[in-house]
Protein backbone atom coordinates (compact mmCIF):
# COMPACT_ATOMS: atom_id res chain seq x y z
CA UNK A 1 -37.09 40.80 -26.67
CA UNK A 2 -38.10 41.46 -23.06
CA UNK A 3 -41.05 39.12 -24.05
CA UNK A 4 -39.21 36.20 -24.56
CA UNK A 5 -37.17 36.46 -22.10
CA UNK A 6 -40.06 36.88 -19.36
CA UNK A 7 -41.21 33.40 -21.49
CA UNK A 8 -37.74 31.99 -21.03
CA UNK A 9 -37.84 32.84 -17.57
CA UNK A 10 -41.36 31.94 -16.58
CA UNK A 11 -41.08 28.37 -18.14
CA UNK A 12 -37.17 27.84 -16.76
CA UNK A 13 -39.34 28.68 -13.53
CA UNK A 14 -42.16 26.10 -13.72
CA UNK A 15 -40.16 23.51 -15.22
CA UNK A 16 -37.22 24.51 -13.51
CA UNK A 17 -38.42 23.25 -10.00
CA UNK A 18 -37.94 19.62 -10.97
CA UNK A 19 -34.37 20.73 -13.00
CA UNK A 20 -33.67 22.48 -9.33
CA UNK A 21 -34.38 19.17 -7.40
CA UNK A 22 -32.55 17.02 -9.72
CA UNK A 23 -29.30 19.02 -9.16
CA UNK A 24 -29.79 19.34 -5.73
CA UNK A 25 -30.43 15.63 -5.23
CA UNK A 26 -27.00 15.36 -7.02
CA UNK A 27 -25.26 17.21 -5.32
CA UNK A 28 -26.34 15.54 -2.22
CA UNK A 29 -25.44 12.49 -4.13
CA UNK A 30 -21.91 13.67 -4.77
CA UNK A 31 -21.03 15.25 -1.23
CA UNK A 32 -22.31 11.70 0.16
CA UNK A 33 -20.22 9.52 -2.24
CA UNK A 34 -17.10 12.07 -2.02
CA UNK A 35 -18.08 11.67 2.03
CA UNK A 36 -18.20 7.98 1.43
CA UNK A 37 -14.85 7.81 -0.23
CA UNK A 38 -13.03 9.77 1.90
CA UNK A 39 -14.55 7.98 5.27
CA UNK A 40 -14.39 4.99 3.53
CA UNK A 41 -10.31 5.32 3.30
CA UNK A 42 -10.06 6.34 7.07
CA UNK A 43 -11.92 3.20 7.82
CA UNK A 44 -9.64 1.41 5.83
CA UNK A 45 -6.63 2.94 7.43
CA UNK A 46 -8.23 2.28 11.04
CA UNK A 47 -9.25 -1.56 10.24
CA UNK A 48 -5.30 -1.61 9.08
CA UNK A 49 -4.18 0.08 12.17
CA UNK A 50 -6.44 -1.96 14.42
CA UNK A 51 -5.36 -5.29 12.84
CA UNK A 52 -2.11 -5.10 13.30
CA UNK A 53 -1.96 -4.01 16.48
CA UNK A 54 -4.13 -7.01 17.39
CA UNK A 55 -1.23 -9.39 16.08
CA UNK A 56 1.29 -7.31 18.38
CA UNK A 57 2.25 -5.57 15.46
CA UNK A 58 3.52 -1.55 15.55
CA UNK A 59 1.95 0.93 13.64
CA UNK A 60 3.62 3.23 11.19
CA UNK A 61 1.95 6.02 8.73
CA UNK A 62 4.52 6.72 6.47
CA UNK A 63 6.30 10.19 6.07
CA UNK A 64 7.91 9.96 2.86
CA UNK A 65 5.32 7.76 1.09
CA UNK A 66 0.89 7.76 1.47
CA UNK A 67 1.22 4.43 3.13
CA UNK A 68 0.99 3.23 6.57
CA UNK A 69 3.04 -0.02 7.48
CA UNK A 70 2.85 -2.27 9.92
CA UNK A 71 6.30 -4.24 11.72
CA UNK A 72 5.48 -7.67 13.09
CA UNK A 73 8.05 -9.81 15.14
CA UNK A 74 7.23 -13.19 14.93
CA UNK A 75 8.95 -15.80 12.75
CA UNK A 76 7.04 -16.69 9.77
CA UNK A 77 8.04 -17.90 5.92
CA UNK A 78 7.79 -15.50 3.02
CA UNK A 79 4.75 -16.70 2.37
CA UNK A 80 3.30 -16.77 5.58
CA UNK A 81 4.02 -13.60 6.07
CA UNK A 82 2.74 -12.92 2.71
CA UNK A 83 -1.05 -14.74 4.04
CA UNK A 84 -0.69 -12.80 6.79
CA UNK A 85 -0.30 -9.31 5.24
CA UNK A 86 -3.20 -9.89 2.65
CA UNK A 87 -5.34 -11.02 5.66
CA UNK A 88 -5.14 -7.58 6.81
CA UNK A 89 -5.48 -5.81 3.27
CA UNK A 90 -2.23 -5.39 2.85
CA UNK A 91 1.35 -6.76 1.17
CA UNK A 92 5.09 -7.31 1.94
CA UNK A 93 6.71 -4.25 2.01
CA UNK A 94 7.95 -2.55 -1.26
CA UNK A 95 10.59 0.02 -1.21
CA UNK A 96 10.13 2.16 -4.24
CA UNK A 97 13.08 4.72 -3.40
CA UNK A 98 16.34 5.61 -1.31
CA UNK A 99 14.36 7.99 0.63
CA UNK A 100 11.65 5.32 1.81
CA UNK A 101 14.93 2.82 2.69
CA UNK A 102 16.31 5.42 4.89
CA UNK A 103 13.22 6.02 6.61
CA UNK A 104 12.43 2.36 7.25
CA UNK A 105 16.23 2.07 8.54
CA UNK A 106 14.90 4.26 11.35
CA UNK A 107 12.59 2.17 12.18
CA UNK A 108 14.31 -1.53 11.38
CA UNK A 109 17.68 -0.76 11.60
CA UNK A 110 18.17 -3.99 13.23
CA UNK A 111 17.36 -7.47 12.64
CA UNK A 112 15.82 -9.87 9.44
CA UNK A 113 12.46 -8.25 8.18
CA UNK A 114 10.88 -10.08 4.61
CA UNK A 115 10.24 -7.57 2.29
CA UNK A 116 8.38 -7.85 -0.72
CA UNK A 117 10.89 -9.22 -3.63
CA UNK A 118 10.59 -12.29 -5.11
CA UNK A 119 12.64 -13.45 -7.79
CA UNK A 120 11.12 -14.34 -11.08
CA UNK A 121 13.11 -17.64 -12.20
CA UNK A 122 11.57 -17.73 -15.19
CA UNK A 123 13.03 -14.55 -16.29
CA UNK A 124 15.97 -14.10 -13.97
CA UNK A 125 14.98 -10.80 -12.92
CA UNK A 126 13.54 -9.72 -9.25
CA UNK A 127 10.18 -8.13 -8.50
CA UNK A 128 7.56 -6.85 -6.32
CA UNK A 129 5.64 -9.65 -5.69
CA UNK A 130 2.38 -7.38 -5.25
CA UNK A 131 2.86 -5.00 -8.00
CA UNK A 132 4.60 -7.51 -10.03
CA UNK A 133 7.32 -4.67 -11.35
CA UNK A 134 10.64 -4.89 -11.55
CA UNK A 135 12.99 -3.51 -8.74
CA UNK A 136 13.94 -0.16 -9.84
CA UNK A 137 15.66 0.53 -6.49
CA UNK A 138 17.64 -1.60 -4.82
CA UNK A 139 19.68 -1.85 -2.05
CA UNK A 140 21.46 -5.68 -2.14
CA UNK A 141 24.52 -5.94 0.12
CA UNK A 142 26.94 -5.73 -1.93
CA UNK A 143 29.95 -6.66 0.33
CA UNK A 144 27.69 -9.98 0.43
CA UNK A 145 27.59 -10.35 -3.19
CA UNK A 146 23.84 -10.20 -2.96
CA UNK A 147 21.78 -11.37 -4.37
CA UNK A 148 23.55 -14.75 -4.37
CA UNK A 149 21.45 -17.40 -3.77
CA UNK A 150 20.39 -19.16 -7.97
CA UNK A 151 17.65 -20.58 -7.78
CA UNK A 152 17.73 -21.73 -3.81
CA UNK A 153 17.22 -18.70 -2.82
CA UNK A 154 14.19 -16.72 -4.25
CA UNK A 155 12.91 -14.33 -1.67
CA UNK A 156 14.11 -11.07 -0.02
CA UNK A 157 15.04 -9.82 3.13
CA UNK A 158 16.15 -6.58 4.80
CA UNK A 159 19.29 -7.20 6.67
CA UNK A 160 19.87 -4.28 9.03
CA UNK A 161 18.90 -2.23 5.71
CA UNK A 162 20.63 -4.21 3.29
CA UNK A 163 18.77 -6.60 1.02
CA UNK A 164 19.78 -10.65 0.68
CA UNK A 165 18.20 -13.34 -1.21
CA UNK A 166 17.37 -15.97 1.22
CA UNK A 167 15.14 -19.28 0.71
CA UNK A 168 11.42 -18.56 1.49
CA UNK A 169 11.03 -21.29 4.08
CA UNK A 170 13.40 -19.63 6.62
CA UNK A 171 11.20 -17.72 9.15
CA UNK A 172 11.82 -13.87 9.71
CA UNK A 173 9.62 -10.66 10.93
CA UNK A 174 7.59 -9.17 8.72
CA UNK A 175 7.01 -5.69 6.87
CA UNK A 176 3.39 -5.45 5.73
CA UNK A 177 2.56 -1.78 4.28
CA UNK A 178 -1.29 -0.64 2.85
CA UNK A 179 -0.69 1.81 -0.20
CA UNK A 180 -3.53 3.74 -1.46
């Protein structure tokens, strides 16, 4: 017994130098793709961060969500603001819960801001026009019988905090947020 196992020693030995390099070239492999990932992603956030500032935009990491937003006040369409957005890596903002609206009321508790919703005519239902899901939250005004608008009015805006279907060619700030 002790025989074989000085064999099945001496040739995991010989042999085993090249089995020894191979994992520790993968592992080196790993750590650097798992280091390229990860610094990769902080790039990303930075270029984000970066180019929105440059447009006189303001910053935002988000503390309820693993996004990072950036507010821009400058009158553009929906879909302007849409161009815009993408040309940063990004999208109209998408509020996915009550929590995320009442931390973006904190920050745009005044004025028009576009947000993300579009409605889908062909279905008569509203969505996210990134995602493409349905709204599952939603906070219309509904003092203002919102959304209101048929088929004139297909986009959506934050009112103070409260949604309203408006037409896409009126010009409003803009919400872009970078999810991972």
């Amino acid at each position: 017994m002790s025989l074989i196992i000085f064999m099945v020693t001496l040739i995991a030995y010989t042999e085993g130098q090249s089995l020894y390099n191979d994992i520790e070239n993968d592992i080196s492999f790993y750590t650097t793709q798992a280091c390229y990932k990860e610094c990769y992603e902080k790039e990303e956030i930075l270029q984000f961060q970066l180019k929105c500032e440059n447009k006189t935009g303001k910053y935002q990491a988000g503390n309820v969500t693993d996004t990072q937003y950036c507010f821009i006040r400058s009158s553009l369409t929906w879909d302007d603001g849409k161009t815009k957005c993408q040309s940063f890596n990004s999208y109209l903002l998408e509020i996915n819960s009550e929590a995320e609206q009442n931390w973006l009321m904190e920050e745009i508790s005044e004025d028009r801001w576009w947000i993300g919703a579009r409605e889908d005519t062909d279905n008569e239902v509203w969505v996210w026009d990134h995602s493409g899901d349905e709204l599952v939250f939603q906070n219309w005004d509904t003092v203002g019988s919102q959304p209101s608008g048929g088929t004139a009015e297909d986009c959506a805006l934050s009112d103070e905090g409260l949604w309203h279907d408006y037409p896409c060619d009126s010009r409003y700030n803009i919400i872009c947020e970078r999810g991972k």
